[in-house]
C-alpha atoms as a PDB file:
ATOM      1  CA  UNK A   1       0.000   0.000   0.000  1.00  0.00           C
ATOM      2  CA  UNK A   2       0.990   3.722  -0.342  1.00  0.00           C
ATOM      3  CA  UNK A   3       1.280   6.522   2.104  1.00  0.00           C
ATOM      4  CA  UNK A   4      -1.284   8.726  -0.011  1.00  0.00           C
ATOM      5  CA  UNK A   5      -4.354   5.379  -0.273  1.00  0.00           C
ATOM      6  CA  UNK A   6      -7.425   6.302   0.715  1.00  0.00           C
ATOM      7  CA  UNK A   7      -9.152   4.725   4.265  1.00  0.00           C
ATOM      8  CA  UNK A   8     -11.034   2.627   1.762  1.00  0.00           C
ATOM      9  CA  UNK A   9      -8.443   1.448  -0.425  1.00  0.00           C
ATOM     10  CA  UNK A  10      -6.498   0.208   2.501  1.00  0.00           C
ATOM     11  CA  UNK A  11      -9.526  -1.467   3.540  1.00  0.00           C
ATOM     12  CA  UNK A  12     -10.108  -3.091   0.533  1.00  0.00           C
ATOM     13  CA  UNK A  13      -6.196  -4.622   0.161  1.00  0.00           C
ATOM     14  CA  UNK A  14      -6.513  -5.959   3.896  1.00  0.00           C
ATOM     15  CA  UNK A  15      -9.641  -7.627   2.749  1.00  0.00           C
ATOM     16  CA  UNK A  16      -8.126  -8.947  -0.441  1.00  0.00           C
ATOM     17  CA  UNK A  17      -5.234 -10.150   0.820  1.00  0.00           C
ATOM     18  CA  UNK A  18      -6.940 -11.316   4.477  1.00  0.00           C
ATOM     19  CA  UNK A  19      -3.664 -10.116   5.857  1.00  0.00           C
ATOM     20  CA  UNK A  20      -3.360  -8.640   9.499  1.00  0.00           C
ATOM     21  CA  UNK A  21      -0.474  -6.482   8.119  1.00  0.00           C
ATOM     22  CA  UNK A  22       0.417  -5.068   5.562  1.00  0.00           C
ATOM     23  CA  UNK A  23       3.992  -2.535   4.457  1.00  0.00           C
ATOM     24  CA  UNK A  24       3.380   0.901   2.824  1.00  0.00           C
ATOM     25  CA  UNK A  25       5.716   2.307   0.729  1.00  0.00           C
ATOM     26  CA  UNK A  26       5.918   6.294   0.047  1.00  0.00           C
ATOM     27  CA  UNK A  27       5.705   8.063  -3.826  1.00  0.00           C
ATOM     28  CA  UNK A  28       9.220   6.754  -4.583  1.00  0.00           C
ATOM     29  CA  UNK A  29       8.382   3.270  -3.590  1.00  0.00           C
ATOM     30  CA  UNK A  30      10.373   3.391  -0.318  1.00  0.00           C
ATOM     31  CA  UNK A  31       9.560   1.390   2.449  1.00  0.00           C
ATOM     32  CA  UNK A  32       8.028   3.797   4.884  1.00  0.00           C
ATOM     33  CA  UNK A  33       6.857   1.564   7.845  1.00  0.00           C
ATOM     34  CA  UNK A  34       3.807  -0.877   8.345  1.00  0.00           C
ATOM     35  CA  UNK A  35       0.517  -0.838   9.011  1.00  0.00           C
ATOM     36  CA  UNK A  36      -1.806  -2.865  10.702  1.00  0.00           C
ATOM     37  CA  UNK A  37      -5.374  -4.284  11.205  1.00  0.00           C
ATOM     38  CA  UNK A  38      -5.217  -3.666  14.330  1.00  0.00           C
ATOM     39  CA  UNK A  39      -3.976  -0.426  15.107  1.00  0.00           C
ATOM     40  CA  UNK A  40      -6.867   0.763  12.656  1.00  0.00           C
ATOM     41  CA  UNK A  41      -9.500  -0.508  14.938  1.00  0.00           C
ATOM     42  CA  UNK A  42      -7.736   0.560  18.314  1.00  0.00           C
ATOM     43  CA  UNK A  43      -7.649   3.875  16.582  1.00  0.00           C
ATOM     44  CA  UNK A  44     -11.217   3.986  15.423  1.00  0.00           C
ATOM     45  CA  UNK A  45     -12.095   2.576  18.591  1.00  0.00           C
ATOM     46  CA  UNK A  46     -10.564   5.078  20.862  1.00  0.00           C
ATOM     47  CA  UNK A  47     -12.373   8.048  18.262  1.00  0.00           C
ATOM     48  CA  UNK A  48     -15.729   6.477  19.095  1.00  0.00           C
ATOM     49  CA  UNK A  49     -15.166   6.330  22.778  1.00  0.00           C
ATOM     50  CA  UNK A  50     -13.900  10.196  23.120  1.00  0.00           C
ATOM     51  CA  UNK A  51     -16.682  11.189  21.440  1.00  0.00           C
ATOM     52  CA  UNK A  52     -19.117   9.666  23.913  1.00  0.00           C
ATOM     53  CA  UNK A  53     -17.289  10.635  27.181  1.00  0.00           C
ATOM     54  CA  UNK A  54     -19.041  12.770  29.358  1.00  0.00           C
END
């Protein structure tokens, strides 16, 4: 994956590929760092619950 894919394109290669992780590359197709399932939905997660604390 790239560092400039959309939410939903990165969706859609984790789902392809049924991988937990996956490496991202930046625009000159340098290895930039990985990026995982995981760390989506802890993010997501923790956005959801910040929004509902009191």
């Amino acid at each position: 994956m790239n560092t400039d894919d959309r939410m939903e394109q990165v969706m859609n290669k984790f789902e392809k590929t049924h991988a937990w992780n996956l490496p991202v590359v930046d625009k000159h197709n340098r290895y930039a760092g990985i990026l995982s399932q995981s760390s989506i939905f802890a993010f997501y997660r923790n956005s959801l619950l910040s929004q509902y604390e009191l």
